[in-house]
Protein backbone atom coordinates (compact mmCIF):
# COMPACT_ATOMS: atom_id res chain seq x y z
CA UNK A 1 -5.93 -11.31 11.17
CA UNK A 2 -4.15 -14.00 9.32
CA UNK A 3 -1.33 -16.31 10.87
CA UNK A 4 0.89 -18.62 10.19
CA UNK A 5 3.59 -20.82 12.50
CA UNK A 6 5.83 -22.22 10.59
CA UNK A 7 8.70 -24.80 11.38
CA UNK A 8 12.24 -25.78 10.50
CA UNK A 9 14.96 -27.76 11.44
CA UNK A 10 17.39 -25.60 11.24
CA UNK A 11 17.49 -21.61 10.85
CA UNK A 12 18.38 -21.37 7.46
CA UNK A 13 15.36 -23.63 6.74
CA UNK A 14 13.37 -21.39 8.78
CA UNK A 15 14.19 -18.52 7.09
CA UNK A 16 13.40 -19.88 3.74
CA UNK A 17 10.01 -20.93 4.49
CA UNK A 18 9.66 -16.98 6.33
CA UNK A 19 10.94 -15.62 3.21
CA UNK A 20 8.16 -17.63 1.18
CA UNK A 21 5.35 -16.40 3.39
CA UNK A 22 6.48 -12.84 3.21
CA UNK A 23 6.35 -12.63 -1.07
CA UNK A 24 3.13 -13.86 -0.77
CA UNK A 25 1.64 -10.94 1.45
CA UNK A 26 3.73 -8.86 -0.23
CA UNK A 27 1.72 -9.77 -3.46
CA UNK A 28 -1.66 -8.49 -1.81
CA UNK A 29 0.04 -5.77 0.31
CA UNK A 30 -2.70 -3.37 -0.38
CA UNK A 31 -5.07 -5.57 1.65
CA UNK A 32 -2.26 -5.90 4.93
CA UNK A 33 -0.61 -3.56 7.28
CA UNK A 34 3.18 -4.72 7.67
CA UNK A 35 3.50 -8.15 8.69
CA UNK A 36 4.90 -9.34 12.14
CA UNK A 37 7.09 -11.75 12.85
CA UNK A 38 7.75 -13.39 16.07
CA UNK A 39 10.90 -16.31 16.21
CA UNK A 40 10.85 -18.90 19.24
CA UNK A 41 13.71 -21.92 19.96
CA UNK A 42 12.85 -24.69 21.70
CA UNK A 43 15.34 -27.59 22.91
CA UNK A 44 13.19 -30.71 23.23
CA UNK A 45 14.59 -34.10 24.77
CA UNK A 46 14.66 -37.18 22.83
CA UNK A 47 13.23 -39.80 24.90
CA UNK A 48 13.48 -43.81 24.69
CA UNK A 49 11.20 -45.43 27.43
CA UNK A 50 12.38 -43.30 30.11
CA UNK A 51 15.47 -42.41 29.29
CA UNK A 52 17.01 -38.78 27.47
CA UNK A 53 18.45 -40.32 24.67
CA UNK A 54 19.57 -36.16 23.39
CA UNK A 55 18.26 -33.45 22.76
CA UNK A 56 16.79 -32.29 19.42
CA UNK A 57 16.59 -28.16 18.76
CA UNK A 58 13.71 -26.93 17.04
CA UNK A 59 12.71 -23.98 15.56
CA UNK A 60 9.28 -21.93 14.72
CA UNK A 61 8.25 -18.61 13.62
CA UNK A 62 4.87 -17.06 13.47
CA UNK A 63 3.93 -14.68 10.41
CA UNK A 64 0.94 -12.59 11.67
CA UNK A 65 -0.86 -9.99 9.23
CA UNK A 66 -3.89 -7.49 9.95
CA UNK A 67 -6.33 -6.97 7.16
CA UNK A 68 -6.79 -3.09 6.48
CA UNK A 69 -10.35 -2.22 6.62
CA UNK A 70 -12.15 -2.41 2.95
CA UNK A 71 -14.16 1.25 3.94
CA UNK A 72 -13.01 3.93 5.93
CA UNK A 73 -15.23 5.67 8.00
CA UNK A 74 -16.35 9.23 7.83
């Protein structure tokens, strides 16, 4: 199995970089069953000393493929 979390800082970069990662295995599709593709949102506080200084929203994907078997079995 192949995967691959990527990160942005905003959707639309996100989306890009999912885009990208889905030509590729599309290239060797013969080799993958359909890709999978999992989106997560996290809100993480900005700290200074101890202090919330804001908030900062970031946002990952992860791109998982399964190899097809090379031989099939009898």
């Amino acid at each position: 199995m192949e995967v691959w979390i990527l990160r942005g800082t905003d959707p639309e970069t996100l989306e890009e970089k999912i885009n990208k990662q889905l030509e590729e295995v599309e290239k060797v599709k013969s080799l993958f069953h359909t890709p999978t593709v999992q989106y997560q949102t996290a809100v993480v506080p900005q700290m200074r000393g101890d202090k919330v200084t804001g908030y900062k929203v970031e946002y990952s994907a992860m791109v998982a493929v399964e190899a097809k078997p090379l031989f099939q079995e009898a």
